[in-house]
Protein backbone atom coordinates (compact mmCIF):
# COMPACT_ATOMS: atom_id res chain seq x y z
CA UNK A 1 0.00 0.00 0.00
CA UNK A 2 2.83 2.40 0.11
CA UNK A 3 2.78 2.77 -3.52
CA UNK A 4 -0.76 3.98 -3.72
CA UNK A 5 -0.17 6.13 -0.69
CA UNK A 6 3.27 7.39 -2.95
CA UNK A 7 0.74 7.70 -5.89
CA UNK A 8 -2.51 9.47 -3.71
CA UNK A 9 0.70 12.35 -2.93
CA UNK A 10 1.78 12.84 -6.01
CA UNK A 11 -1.64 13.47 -7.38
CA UNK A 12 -2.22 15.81 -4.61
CA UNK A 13 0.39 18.01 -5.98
CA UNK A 14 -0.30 18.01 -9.54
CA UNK A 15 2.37 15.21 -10.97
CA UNK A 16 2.03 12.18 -12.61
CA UNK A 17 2.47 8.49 -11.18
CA UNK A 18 4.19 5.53 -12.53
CA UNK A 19 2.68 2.70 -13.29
CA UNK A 20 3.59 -0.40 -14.74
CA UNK A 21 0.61 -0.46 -17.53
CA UNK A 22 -1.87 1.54 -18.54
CA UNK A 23 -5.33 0.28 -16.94
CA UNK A 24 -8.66 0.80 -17.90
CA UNK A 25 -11.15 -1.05 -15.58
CA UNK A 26 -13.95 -0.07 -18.08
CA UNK A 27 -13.89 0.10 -21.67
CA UNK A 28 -16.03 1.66 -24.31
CA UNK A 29 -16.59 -2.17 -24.96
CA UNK A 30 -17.37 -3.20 -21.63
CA UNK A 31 -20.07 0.01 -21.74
CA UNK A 32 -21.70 -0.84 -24.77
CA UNK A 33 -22.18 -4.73 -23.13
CA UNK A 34 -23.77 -3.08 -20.21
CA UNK A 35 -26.10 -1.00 -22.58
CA UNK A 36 -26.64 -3.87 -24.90
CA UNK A 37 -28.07 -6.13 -22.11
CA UNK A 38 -30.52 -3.44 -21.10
CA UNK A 39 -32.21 -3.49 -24.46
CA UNK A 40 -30.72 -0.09 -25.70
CA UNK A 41 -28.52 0.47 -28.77
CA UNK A 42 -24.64 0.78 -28.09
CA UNK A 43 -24.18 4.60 -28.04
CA UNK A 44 -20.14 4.43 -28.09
CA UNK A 45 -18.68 3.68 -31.08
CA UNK A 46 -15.71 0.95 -30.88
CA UNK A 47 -13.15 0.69 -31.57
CA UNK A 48 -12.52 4.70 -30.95
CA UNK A 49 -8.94 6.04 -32.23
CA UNK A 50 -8.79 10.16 -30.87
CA UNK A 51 -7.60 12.33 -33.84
CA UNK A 52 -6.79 15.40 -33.50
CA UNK A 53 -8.93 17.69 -36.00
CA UNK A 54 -10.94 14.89 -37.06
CA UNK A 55 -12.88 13.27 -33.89
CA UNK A 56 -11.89 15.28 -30.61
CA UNK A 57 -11.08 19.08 -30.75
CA UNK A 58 -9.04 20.40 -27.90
CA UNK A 59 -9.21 23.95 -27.28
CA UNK A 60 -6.63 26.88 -25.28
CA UNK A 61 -8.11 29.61 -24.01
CA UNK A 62 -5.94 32.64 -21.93
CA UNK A 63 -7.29 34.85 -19.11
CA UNK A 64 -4.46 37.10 -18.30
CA UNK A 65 -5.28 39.67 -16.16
CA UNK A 66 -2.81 42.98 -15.10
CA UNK A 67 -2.04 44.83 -12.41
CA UNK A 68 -4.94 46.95 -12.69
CA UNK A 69 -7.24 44.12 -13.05
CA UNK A 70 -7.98 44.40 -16.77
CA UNK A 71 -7.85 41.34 -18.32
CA UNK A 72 -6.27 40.94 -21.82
CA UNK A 73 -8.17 40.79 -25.17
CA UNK A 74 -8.61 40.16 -28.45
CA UNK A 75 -10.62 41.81 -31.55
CA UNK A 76 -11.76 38.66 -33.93
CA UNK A 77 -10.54 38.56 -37.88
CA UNK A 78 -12.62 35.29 -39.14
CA UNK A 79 -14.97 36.36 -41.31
CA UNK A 80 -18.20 34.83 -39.00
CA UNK A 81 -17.18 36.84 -36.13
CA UNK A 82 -15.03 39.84 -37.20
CA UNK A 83 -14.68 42.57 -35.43
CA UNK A 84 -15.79 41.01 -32.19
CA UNK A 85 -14.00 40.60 -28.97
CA UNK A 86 -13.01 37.64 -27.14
CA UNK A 87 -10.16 35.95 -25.14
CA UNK A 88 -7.05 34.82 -27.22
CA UNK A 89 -8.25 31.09 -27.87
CA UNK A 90 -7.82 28.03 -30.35
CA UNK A 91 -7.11 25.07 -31.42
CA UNK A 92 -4.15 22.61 -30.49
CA UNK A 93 -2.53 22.29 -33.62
CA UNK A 94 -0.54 18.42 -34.06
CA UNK A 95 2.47 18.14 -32.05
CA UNK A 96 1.36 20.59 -29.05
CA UNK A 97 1.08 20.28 -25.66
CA UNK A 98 -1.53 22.78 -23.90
CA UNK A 99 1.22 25.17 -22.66
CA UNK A 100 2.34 25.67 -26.58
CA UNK A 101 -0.53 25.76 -27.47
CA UNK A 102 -1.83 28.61 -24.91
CA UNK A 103 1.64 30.29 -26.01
CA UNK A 104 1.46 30.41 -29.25
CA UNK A 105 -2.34 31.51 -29.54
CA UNK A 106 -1.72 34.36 -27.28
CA UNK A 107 1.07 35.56 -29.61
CA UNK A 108 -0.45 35.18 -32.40
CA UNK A 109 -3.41 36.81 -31.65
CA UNK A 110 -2.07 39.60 -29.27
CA UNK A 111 1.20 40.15 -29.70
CA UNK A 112 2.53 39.34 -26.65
CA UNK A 113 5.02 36.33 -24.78
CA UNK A 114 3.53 35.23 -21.69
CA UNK A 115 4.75 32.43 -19.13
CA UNK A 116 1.88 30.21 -17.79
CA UNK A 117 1.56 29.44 -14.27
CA UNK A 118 -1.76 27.53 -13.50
CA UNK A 119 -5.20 26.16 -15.03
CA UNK A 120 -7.40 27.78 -13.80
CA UNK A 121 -10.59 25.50 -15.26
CA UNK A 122 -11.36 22.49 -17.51
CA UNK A 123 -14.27 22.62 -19.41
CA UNK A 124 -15.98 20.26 -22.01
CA UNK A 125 -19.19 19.23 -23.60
CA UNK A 126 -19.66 15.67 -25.17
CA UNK A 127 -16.85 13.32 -24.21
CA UNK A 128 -15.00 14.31 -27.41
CA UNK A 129 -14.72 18.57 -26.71
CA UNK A 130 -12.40 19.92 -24.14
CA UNK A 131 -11.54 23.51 -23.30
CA UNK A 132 -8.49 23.94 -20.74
CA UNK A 133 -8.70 27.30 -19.67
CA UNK A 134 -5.10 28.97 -18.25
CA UNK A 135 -3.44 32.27 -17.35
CA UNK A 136 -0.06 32.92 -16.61
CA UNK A 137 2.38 36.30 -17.04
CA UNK A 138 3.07 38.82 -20.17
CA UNK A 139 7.08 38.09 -20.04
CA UNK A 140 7.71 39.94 -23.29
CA UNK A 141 6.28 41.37 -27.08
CA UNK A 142 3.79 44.43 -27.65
CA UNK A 143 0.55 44.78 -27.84
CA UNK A 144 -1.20 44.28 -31.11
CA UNK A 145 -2.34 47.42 -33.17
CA UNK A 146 -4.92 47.81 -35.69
CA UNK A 147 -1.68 48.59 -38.31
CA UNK A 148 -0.58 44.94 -37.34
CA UNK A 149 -4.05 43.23 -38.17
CA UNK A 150 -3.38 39.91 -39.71
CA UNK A 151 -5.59 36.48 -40.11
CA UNK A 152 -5.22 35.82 -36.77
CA UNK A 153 -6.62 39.64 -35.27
CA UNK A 154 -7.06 42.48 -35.85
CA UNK A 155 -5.70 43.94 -32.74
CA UNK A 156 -5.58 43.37 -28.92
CA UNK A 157 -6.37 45.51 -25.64
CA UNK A 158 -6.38 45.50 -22.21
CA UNK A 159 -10.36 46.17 -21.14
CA UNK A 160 -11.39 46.52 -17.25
CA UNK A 161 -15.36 46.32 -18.43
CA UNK A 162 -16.46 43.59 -21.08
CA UNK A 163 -19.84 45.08 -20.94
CA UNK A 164 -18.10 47.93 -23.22
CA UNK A 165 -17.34 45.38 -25.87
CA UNK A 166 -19.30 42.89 -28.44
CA UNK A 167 -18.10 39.85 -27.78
CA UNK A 168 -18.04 37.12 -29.64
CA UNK A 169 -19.54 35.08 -26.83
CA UNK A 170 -21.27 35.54 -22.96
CA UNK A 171 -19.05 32.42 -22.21
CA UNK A 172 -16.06 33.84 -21.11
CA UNK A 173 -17.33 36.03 -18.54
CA UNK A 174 -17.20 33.25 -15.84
CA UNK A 175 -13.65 32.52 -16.96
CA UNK A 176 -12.48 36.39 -16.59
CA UNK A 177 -14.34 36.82 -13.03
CA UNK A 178 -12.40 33.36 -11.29
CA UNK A 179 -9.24 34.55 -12.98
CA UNK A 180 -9.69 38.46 -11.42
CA UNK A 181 -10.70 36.67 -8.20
CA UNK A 182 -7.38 34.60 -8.50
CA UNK A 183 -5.22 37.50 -9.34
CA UNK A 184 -6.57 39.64 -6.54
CA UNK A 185 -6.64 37.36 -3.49
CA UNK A 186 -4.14 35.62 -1.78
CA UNK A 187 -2.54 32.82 -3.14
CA UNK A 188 -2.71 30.65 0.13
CA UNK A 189 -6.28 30.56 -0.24
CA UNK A 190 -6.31 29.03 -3.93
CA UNK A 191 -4.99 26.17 -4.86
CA UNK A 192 -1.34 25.29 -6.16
CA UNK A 193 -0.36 25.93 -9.85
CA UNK A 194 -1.67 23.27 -11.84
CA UNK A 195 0.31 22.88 -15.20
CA UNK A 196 -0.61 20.36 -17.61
CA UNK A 197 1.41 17.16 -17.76
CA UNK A 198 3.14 16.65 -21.31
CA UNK A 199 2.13 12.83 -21.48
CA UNK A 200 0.78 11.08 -25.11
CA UNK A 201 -2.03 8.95 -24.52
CA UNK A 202 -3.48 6.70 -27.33
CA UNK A 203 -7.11 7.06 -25.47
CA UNK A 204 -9.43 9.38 -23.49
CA UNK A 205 -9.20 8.43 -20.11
CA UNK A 206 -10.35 9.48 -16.90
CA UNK A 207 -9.19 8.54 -13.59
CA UNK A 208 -10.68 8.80 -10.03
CA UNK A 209 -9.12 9.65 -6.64
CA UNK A 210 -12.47 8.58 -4.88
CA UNK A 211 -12.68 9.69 -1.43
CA UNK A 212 -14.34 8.64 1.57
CA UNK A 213 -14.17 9.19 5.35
CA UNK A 214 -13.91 6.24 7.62
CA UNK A 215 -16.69 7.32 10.85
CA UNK A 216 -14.83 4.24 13.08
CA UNK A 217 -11.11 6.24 13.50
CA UNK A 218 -12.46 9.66 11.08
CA UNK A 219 -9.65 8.82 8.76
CA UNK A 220 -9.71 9.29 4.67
CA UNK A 221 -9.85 6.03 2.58
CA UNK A 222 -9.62 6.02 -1.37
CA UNK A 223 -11.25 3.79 -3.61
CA UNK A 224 -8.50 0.83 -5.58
CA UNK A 225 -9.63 -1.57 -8.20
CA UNK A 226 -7.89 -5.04 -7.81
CA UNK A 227 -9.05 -6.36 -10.98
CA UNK A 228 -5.21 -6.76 -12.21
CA UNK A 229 -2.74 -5.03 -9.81
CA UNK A 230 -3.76 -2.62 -7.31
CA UNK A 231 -4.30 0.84 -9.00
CA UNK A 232 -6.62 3.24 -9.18
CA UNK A 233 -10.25 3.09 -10.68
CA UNK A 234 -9.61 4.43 -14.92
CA UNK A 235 -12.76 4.13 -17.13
CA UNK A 236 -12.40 5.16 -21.14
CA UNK A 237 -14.30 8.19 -21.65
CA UNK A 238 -17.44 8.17 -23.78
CA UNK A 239 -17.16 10.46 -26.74
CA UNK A 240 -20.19 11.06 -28.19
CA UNK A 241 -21.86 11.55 -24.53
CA UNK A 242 -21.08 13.74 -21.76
CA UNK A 243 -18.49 13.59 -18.83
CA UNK A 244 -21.03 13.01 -16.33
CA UNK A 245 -22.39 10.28 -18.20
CA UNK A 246 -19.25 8.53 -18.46
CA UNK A 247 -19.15 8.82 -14.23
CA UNK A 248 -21.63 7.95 -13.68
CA UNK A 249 -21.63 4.85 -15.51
CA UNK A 250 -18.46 4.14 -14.27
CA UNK A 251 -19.88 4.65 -10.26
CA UNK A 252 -22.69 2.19 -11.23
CA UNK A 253 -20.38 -0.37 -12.40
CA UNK A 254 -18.34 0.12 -8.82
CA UNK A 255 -21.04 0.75 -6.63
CA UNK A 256 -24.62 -0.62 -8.19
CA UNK A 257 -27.55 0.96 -8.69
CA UNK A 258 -27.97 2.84 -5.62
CA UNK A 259 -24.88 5.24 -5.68
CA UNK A 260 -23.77 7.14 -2.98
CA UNK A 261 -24.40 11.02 -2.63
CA UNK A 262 -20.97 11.99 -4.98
CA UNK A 263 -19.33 15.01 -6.84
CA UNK A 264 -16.78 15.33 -8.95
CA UNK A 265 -14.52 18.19 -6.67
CA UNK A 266 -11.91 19.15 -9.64
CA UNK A 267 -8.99 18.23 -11.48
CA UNK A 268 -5.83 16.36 -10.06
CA UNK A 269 -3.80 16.18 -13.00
CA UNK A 270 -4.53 16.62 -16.88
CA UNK A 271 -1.85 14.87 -19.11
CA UNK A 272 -2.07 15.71 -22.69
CA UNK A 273 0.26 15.44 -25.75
CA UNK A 274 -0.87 15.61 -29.37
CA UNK A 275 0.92 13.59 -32.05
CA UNK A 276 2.15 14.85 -35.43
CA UNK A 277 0.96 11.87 -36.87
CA UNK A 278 -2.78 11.35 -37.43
CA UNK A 279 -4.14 9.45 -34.23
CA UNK A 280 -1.19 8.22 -32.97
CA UNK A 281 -1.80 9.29 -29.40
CA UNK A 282 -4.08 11.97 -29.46
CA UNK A 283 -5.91 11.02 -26.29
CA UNK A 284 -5.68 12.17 -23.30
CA UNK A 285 -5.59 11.12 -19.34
CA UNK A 286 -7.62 13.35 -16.40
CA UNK A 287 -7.92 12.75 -12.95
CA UNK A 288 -10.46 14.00 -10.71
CA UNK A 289 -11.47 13.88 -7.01
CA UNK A 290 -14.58 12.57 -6.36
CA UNK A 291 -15.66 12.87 -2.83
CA UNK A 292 -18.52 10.08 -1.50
CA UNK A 293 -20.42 11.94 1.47
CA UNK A 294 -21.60 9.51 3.29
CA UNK A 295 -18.98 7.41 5.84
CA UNK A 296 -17.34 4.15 4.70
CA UNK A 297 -19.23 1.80 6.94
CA UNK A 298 -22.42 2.89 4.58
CA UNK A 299 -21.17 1.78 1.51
CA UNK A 300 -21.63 -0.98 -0.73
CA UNK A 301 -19.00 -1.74 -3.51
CA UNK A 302 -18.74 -4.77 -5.96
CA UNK A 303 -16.17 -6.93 -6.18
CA UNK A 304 -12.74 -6.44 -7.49
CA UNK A 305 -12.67 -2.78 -5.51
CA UNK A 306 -11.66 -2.16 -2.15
CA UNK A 307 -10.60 1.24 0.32
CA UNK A 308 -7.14 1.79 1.51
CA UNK A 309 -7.17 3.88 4.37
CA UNK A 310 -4.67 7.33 4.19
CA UNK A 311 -2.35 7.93 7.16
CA UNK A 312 -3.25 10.59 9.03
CA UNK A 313 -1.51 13.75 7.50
CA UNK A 314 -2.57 12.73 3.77
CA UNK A 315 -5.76 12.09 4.61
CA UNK A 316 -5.65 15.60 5.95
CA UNK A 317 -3.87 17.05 3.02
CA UNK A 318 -6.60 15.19 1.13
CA UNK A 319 -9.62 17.14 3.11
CA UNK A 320 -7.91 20.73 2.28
CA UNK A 321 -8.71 20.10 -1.28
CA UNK A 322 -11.96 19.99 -0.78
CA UNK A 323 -12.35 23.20 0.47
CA UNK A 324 -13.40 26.27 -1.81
CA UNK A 325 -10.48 27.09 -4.96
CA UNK A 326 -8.76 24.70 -3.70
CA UNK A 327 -8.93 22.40 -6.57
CA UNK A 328 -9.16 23.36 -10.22
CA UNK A 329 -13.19 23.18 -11.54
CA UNK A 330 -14.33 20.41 -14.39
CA UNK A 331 -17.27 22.19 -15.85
CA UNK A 332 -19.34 19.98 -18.03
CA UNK A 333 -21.51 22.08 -20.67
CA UNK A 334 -24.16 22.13 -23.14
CA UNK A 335 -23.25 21.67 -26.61
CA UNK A 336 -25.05 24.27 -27.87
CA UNK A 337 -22.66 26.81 -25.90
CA UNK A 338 -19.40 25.80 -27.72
CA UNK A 339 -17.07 28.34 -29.10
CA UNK A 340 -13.79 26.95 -30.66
């Protein structure tokens, strides 16, 4: 148990863990059985490949704010929304990480270098669409002028009220108040910076620290699967349905039909590295912290799943992230609100 323990801390701060495969407890193929034998069509198509630009579209998007709390923006080119504002956002392009990607965007569309230091939110609607919202530091480069408009802009400002703009959508207010808020208070009472692991995966996958509190000695337990070796719970992600669904599919097939009161908290770690080849590992691996509320001794689990109890100081360095900012927010939402 001293590996999990080993893993649980280096979750807790954002890094990867080793492991000696890559597990997936439940497949899209194991999902569609379950579906199958309830009389409904298979809604996940299998085998699924991720390609970048083809079936899954990962998108940047930069909330820089200065000292005078105005946060940094951008006047659209593209022909359906020119002349409208929004934050400097796009695409990965084949080959990026997120950081690059978040780099290069805000350069190209501003005019400025900038260093990131933290997500500050994950976002995505279907299981295929995923927005990984940052900020960071201007470290360099000048703003953008109307003289310099290109394909990419037509110029960039600084603007303390968004109301004074068109935008190109109401979506991003949300993202510029939590970054303000995490610009203007003190640091000790958000969480750590959270950068984005540069790890290829050949699948979507999603992880789960799930947490539990033990009423007989109060300590925190997380969830293991023992199916192979003792690791912790991994489902494939669904792509054509949503992030909850995926969950709480996944609960079910841990804990049966009557689930206990859960949430997912945040993100742990998000490890991400497109491929310049077609498919070749354009997944993708997130982990989040779901807390059960409701004490140990309640629970039901099926087989091949078991708690391992924390010691005392990681279970309590466990608790703190559960307290408000200090984890970074998954926010699953409708498709009709996408903006890429």
């Amino acid at each position: 148990m001293d590996t999990m323990e080993a893993n649980v801390k280096l979750l807790l701060k954002g890094q990867s863990i080793e492991e000696g495969q890559d597990y997936c407890d439940f497949t899209l193929e194991d999902q569609n059985n379950i579906t199958d034998s309830k009389g409904s069509a298979p809604a996940a198509p299998v085998p699924f490949t991720p390609a970048l630009k083809d079936n899954v579209c990962y998108i940047v998007a930069a909330v820089l704010i200065n000292d005078e709390g105005q946060v940094l923006m951008m006047q659209e080119a593209k022909r359906s929304c020119a002349g409208q504002w929004y934050l400097p956002a796009g695409r990965l392009e084949p080959g990026e990480n997120i950081i690059e990607a978040a780099k290069r965007e805000v350069l190209e569309e501003t005019g400025l270098e900038v260093a990131i230091t933290t997500l500050l939110m994950v976002e995505c609607a279907s299981g295929s669409w995923f927005r990984f919202v940052v900020t960071g530091n201007v470290t360099g480069g000048s703003l953008k002028t109307p003289a310099q408009a290109d394909s990419e802009s037509l110029q960039a400002m600084w603007v303390a009220n968004l109301e004074e703009l068109s935008l190109r959508g109401n979506d991003i207010h949300s993202l510029v108040q939590r970054a303000r808020q995490h610009s203007s208070t003190d640091r000790a009472l958000w969480h750590a910076p959270l950068l984005p692991l540069s790890i290829p995966s050949s699948k979507m996958m999603l992880r789960l620290l799930i947490a539990v509190r033990k009423k007989a000695n109060n300590r925190m337990c997380v969830l293991v699967s023992d199916k192979t070796s003792t690791h912790l719970p991994t489902t494939e992600i669904n792509p054509v349905r949503s992030l909850h669904y995926t969950l709480k599919k996944y609960m079910t097939e841990i804990f049966g039909a009557e689930l206990p009161p859960h949430r997912p908290q945040g993100v742990l770690t998000c490890e991400l590295q497109t491929s310049v080849e077609p498919g070749a590992h354009d997944g993708f691996l997130l982990t989040l912290l779901v807390p059960v509320r409701m004490p140990l001794e309640d629970i039901t689990i099926i087989d091949k799943y078991s708690w391992v109890e924390l010691p005392k100081p990681l279970g309590d360095e466990l608790l703190a992230r559960l307290e408000k900012n200090m984890i970074v927010p998954l926010n699953v939402i409708r498709v009709s609100m996408l903006i890429s």
